[in-house]
N, C-alpha and C. Protein backbone atom coordinates (compact mmCIF):
# COMPACT_ATOMS: atom_id res chain seq x y z
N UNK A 1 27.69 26.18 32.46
CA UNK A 1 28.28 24.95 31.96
C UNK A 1 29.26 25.32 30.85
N UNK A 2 30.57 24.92 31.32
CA UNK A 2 31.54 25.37 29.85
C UNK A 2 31.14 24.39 28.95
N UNK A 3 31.80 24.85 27.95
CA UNK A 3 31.97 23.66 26.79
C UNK A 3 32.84 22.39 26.83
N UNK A 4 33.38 22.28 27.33
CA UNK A 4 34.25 21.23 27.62
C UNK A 4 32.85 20.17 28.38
N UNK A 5 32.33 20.59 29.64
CA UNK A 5 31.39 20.17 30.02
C UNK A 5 30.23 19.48 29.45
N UNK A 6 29.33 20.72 28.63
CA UNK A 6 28.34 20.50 27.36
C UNK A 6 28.85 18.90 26.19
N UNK A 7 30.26 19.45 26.17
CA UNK A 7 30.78 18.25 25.07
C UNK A 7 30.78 16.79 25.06
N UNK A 8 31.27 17.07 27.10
CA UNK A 8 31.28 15.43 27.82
C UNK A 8 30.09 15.14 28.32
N UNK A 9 29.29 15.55 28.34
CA UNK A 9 27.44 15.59 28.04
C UNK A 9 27.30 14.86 26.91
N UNK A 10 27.26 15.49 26.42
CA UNK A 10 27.07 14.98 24.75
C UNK A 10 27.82 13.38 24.57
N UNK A 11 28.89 13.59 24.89
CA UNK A 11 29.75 12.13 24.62
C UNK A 11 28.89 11.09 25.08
N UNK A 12 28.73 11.17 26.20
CA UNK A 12 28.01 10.53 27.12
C UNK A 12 27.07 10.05 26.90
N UNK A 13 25.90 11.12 26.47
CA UNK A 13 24.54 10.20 25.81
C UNK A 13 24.76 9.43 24.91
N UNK A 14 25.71 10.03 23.85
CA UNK A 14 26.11 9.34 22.18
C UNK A 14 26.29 8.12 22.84
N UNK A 15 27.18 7.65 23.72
CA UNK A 15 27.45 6.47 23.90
C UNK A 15 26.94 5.46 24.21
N UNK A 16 25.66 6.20 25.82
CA UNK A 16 24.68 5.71 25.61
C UNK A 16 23.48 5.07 24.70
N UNK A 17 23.77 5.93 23.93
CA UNK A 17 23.01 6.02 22.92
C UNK A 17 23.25 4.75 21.75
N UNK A 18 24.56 4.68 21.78
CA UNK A 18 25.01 3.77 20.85
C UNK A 18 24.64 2.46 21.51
N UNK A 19 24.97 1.67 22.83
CA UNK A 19 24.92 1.15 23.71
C UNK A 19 23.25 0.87 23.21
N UNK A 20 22.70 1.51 23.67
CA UNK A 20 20.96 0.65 23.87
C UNK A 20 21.01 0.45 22.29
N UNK A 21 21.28 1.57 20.84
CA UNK A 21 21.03 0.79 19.91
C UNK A 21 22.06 -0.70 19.65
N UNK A 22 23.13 -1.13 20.26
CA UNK A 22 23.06 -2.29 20.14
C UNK A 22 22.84 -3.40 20.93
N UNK A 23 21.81 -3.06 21.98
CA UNK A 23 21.60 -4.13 22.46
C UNK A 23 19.84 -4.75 21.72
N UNK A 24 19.41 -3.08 21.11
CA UNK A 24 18.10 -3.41 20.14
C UNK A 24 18.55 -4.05 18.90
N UNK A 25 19.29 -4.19 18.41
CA UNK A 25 20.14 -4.67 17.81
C UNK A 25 20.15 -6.36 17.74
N UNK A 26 20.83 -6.45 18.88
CA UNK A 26 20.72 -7.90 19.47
C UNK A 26 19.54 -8.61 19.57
N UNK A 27 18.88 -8.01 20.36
CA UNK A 27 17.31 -8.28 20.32
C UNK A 27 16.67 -8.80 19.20
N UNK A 28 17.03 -7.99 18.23
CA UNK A 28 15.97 -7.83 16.68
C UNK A 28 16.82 -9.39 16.17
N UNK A 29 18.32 -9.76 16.25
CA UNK A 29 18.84 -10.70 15.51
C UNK A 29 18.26 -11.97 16.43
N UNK A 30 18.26 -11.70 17.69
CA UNK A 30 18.30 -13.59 18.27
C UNK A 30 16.67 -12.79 17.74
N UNK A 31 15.53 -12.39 17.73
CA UNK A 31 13.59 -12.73 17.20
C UNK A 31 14.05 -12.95 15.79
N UNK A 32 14.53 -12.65 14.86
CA UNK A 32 14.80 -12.92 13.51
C UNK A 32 14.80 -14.69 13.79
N UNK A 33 15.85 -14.97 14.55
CA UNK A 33 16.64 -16.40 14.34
C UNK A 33 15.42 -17.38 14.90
N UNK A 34 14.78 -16.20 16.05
CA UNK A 34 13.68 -17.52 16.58
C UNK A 34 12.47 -18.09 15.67
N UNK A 35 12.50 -17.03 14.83
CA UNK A 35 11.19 -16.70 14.09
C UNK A 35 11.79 -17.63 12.88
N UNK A 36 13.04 -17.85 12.31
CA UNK A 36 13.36 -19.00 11.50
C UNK A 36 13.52 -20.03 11.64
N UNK A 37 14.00 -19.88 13.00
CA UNK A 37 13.46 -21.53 13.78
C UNK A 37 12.05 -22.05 13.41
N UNK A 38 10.97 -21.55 14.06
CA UNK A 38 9.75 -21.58 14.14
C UNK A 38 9.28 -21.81 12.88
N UNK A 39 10.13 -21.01 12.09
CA UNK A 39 9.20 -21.21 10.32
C UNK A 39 9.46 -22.32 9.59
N UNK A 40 11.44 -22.88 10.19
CA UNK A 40 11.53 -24.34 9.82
C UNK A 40 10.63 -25.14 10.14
N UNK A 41 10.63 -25.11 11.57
CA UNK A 41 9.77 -26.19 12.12
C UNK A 41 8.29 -26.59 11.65
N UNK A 42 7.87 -24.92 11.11
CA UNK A 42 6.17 -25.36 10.69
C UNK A 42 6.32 -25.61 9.39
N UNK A 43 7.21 -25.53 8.87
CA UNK A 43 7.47 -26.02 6.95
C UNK A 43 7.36 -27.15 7.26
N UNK A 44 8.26 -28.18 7.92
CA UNK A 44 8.33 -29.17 8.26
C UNK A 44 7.18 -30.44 8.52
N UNK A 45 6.62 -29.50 9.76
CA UNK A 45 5.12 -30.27 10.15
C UNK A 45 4.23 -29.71 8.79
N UNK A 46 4.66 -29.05 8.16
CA UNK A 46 3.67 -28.33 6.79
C UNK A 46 3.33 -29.78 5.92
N UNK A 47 4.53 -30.14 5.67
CA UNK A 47 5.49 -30.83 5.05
C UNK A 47 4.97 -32.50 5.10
N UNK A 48 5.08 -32.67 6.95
CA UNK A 48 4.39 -34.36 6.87
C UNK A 48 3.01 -34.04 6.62
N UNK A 49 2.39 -33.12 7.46
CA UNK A 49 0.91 -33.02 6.97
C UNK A 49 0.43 -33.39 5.62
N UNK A 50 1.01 -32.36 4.52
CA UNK A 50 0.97 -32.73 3.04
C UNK A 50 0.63 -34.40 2.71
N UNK A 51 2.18 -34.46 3.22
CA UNK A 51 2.43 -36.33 2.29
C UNK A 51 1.53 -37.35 3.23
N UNK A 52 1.23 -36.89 4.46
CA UNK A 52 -0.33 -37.85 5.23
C UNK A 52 -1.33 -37.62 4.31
N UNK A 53 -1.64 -36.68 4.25
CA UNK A 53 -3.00 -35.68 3.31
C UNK A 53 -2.89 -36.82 1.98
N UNK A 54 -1.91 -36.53 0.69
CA UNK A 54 -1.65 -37.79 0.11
C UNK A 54 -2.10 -39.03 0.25
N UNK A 55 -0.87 -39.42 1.16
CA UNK A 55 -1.53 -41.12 1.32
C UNK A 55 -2.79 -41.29 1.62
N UNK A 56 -3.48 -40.51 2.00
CA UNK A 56 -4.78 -40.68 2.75
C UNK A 56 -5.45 -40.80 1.52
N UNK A 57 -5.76 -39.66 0.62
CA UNK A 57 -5.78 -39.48 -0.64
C UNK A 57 -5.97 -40.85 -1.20
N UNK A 58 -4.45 -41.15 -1.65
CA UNK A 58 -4.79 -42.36 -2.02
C UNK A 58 -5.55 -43.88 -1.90
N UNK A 59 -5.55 -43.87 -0.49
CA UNK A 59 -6.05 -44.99 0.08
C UNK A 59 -7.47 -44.33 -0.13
N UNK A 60 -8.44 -43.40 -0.36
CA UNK A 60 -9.44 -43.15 -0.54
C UNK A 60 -9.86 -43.50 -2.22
N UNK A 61 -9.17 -42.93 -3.06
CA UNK A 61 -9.19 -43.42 -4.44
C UNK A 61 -9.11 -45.11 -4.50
N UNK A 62 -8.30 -45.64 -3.91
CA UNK A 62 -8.69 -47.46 -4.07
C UNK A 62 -9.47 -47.69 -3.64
N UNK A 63 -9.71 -47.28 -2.49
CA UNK A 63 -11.22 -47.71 -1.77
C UNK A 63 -12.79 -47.77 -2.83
N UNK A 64 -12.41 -46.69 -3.23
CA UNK A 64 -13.66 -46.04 -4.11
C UNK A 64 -13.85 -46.65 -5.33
N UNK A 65 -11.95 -47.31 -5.84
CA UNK A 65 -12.25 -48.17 -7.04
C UNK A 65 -12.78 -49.63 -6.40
N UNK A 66 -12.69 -50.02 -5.34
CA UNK A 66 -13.03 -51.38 -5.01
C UNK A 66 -14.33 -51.00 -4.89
N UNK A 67 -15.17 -50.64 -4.44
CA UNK A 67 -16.40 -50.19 -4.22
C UNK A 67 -17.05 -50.40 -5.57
N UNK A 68 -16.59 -49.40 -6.33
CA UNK A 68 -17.10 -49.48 -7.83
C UNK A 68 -16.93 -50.47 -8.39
N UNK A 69 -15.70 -50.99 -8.74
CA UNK A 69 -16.09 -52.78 -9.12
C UNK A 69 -16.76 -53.29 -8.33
N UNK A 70 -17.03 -53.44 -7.09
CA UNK A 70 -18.15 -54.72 -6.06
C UNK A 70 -19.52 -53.78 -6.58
N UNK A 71 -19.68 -52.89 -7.44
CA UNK A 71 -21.04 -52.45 -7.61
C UNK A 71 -20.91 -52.87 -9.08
N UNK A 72 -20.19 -53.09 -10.08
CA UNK A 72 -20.79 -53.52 -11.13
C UNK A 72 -20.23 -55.01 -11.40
């Protein structure tokens, strides 16, 4: 194998080479983007959960004061 040969060998994989790292590349950015999707979305439902949790909350504290006045 001359060198000229060996060299365009070489080119070849490099390129390859370059090639699959950017399609891992690609890969890694659209799971990044899905995975911030996903994390909006559960902040979100995080989010109404909370302020239900709350109101609920509250409507338990009046309850408990009506109770307590109808007991004394």
């Amino acid at each position: 194998m001359t060198f000229e040969e060996r060299f365009e060998l070489i080119a070849q994989r490099h390129q390859a080479l370059a090639e699959t790292v950017e399609i891992v590349a690609g890969m890694q950015r659209e799971a990044e983007r899905r995975d911030q999707e996903r994390d909006t979305k559960y902040n979100e439902r995080f989010t109404r959960v909370l302020d239900v949790v709350e109101q609920l909350a509250s409507v338990v504290q009046s309850h408990e004061r009506r109770i307590q006045d109808l007991e004394h």
